[in-house]
N, C-alpha and C. Protein backbone atom coordinates (compact mmCIF):
# COMPACT_ATOMS: atom_id res chain seq x y z
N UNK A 1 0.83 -1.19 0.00
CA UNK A 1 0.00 0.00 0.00
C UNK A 1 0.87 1.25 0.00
N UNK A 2 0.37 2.38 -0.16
CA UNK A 2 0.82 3.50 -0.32
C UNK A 2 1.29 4.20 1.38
N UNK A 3 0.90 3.61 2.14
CA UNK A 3 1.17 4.11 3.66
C UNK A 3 2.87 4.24 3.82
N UNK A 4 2.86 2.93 3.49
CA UNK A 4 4.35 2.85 3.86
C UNK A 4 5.37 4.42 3.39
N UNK A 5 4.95 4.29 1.56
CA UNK A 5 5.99 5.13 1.17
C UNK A 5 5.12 6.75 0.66
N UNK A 6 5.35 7.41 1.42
CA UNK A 6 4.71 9.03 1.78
C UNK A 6 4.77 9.21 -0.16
N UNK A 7 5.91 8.74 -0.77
CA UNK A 7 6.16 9.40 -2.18
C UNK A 7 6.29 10.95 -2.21
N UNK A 8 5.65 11.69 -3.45
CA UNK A 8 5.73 13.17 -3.76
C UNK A 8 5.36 13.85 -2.36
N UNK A 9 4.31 13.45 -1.55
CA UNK A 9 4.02 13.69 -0.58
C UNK A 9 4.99 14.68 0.32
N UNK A 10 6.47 13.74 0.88
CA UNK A 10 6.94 14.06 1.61
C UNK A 10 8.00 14.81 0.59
N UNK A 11 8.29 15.26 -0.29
CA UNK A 11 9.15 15.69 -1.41
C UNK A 11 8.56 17.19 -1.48
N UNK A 12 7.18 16.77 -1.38
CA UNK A 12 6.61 18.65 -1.71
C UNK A 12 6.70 19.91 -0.57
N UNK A 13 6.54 18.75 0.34
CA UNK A 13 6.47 19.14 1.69
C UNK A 13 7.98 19.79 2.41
N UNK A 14 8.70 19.24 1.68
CA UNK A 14 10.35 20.10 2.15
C UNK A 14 10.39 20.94 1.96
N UNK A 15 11.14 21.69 2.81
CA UNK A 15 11.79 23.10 2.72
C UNK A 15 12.51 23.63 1.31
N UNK A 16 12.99 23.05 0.97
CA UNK A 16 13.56 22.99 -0.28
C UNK A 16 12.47 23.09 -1.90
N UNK A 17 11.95 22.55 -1.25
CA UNK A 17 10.61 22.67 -2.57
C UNK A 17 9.95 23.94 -2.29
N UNK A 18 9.57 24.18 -1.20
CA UNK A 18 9.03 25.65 -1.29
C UNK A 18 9.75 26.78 -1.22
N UNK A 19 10.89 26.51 -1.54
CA UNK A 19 11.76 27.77 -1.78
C UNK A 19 12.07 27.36 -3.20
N UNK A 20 12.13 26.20 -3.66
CA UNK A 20 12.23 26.54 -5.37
C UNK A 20 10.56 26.94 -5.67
N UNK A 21 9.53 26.63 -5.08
CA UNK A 21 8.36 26.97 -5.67
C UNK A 21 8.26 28.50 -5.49
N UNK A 22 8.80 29.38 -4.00
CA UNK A 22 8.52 30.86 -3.92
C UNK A 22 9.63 31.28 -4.98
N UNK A 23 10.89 30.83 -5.16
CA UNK A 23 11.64 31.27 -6.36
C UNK A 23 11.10 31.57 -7.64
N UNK A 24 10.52 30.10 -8.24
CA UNK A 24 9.73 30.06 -9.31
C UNK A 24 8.43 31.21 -9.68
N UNK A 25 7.87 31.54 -8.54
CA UNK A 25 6.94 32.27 -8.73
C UNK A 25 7.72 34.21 -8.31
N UNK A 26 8.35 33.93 -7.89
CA UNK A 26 9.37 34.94 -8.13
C UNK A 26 9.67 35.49 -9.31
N UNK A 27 10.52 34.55 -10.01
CA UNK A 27 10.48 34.46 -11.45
C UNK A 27 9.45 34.82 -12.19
N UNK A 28 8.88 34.52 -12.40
CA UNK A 28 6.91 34.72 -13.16
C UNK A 28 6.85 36.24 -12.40
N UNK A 29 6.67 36.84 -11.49
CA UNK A 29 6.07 37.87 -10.71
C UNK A 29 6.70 38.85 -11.35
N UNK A 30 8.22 38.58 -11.65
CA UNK A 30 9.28 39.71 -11.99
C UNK A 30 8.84 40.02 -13.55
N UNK A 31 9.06 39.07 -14.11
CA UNK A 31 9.39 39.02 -15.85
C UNK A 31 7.68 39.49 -16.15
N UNK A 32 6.43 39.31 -15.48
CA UNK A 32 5.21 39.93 -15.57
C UNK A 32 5.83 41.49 -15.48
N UNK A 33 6.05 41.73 -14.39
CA UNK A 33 5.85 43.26 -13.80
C UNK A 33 6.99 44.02 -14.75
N UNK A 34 8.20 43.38 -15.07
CA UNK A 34 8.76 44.12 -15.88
C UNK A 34 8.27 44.61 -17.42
N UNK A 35 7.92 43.96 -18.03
CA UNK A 35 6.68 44.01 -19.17
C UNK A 35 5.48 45.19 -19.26
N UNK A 36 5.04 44.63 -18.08
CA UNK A 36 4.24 45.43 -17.18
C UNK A 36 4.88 47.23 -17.32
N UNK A 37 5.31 47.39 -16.55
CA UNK A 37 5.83 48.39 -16.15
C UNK A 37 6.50 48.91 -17.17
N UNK A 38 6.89 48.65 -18.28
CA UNK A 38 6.99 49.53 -19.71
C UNK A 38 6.20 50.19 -19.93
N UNK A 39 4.72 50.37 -19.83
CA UNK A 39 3.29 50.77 -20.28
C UNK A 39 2.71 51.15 -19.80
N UNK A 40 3.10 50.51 -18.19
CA UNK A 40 2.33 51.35 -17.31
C UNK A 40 2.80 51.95 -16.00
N UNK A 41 3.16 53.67 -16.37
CA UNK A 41 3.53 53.98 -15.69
C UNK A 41 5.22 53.70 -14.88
N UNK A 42 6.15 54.17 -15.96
CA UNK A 42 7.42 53.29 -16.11
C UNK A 42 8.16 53.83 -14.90
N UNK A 43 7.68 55.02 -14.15
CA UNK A 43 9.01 55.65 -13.45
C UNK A 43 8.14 55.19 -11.84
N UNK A 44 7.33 54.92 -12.02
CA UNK A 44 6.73 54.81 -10.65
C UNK A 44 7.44 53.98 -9.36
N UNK A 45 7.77 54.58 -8.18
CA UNK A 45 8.17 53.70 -7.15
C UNK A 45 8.03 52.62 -6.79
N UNK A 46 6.65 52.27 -7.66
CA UNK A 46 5.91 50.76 -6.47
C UNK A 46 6.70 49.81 -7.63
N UNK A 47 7.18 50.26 -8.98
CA UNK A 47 7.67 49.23 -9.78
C UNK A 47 9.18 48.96 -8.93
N UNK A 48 9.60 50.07 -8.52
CA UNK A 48 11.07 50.04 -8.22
C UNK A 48 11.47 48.62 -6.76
N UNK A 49 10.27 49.07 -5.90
CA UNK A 49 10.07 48.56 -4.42
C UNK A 49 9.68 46.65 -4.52
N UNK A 50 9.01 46.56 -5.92
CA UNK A 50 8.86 45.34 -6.47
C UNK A 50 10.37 44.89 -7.38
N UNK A 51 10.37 45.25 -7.77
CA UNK A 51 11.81 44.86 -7.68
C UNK A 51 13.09 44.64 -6.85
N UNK A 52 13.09 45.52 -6.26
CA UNK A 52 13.99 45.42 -5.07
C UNK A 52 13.39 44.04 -3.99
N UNK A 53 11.93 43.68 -3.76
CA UNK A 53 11.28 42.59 -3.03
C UNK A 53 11.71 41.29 -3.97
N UNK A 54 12.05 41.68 -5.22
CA UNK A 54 12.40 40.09 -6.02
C UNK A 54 14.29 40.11 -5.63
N UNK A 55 14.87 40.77 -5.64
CA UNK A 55 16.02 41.00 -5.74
C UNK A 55 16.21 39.96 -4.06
N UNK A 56 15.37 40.80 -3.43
CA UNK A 56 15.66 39.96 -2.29
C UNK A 56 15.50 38.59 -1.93
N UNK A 57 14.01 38.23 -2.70
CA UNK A 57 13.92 37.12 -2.96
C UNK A 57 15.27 35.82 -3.15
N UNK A 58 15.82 36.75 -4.61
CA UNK A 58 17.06 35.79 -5.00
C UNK A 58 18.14 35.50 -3.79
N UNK A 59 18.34 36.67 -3.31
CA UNK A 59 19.77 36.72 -1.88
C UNK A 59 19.21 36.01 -1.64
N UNK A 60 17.95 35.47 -0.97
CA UNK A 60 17.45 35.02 0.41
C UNK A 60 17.92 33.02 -0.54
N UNK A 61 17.40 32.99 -1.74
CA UNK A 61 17.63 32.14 -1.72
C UNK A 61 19.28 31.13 -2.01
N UNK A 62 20.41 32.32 -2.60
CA UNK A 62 21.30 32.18 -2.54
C UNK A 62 21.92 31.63 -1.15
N UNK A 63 21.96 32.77 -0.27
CA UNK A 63 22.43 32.56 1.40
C UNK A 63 21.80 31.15 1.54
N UNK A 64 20.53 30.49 1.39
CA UNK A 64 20.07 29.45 1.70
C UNK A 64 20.72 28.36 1.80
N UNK A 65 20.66 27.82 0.08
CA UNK A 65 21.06 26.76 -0.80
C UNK A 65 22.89 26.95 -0.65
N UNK A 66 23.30 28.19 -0.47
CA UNK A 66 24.78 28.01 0.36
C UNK A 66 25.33 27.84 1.26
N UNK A 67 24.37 27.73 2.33
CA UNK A 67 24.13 27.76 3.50
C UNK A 67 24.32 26.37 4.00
N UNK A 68 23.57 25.51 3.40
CA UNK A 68 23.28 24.39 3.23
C UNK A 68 23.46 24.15 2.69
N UNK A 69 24.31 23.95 1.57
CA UNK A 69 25.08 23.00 0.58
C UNK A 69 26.26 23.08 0.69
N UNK A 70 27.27 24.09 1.06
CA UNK A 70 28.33 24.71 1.13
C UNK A 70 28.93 25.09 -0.14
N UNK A 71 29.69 25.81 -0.09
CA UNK A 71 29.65 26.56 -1.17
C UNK A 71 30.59 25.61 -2.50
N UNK A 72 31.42 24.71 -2.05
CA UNK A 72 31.59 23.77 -3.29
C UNK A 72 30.72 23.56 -3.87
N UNK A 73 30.06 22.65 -3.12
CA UNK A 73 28.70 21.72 -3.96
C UNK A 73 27.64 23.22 -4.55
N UNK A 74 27.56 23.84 -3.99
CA UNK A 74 26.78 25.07 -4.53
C UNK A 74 27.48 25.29 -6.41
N UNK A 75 28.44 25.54 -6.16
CA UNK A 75 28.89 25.91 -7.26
C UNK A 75 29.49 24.46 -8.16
N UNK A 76 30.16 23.85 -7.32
CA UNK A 76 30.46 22.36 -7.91
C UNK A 76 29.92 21.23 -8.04
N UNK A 77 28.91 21.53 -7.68
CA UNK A 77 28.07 20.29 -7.26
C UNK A 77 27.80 19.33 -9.05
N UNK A 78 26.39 18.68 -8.27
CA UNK A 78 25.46 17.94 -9.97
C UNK A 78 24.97 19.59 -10.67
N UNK A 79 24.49 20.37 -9.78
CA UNK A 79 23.51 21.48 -10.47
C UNK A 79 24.86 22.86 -10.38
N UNK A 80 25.88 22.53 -9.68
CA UNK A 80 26.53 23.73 -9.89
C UNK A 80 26.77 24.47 -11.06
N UNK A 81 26.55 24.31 -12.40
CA UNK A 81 26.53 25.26 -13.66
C UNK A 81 25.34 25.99 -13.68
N UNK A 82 24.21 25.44 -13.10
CA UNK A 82 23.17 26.66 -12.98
C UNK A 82 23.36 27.98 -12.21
N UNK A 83 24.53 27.44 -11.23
CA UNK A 83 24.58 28.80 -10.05
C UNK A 83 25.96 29.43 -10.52
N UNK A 84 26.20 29.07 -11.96
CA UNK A 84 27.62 29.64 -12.26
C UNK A 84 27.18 30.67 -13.60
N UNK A 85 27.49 31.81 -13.71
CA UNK A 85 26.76 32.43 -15.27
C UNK A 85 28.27 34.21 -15.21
């Protein structure tokens, strides 16, 4: 039966997944509002303050995933070419 093994269950449920999921939607929030904010109303503060809230986003998740991975595997790791550009 399925009791035994939690599956996606316990996978979604990590810490780790919901910081790639608030990332992800990070992503989407930004690349909207930048678009966005060509047209409407380009010089306005609240675009600037949204940006600066994604910016932070990223640190927060950098410090994280380095935090906890250390910074070899961060950068050297299986996925380290994603965090290398």
């Amino acid at each position: 039966t399925d009791s035994a093994d939690p599956g996606w269950r316990s996978q979604a449920a990590s810490p780790e997944a919901w910081l790639n999921a608030l990332v992800s939607a990070t992503v989407v929030v930004n690349v909207v509002s930048m678009g966005v904010s060509i047209d409407v109303q380009p010089g306005h503060v609240g675009w600037y303050v949204l940006e600066v809230c994604c910016c932070l986003v990223y640190i927060v998740e950098v410090c994280v995933k380095m935090g906890s991975d250390g910074h070899h595997k961060y950068f050297h790791g299986r996925l380290g070419a994603w965090n290398t550009f």
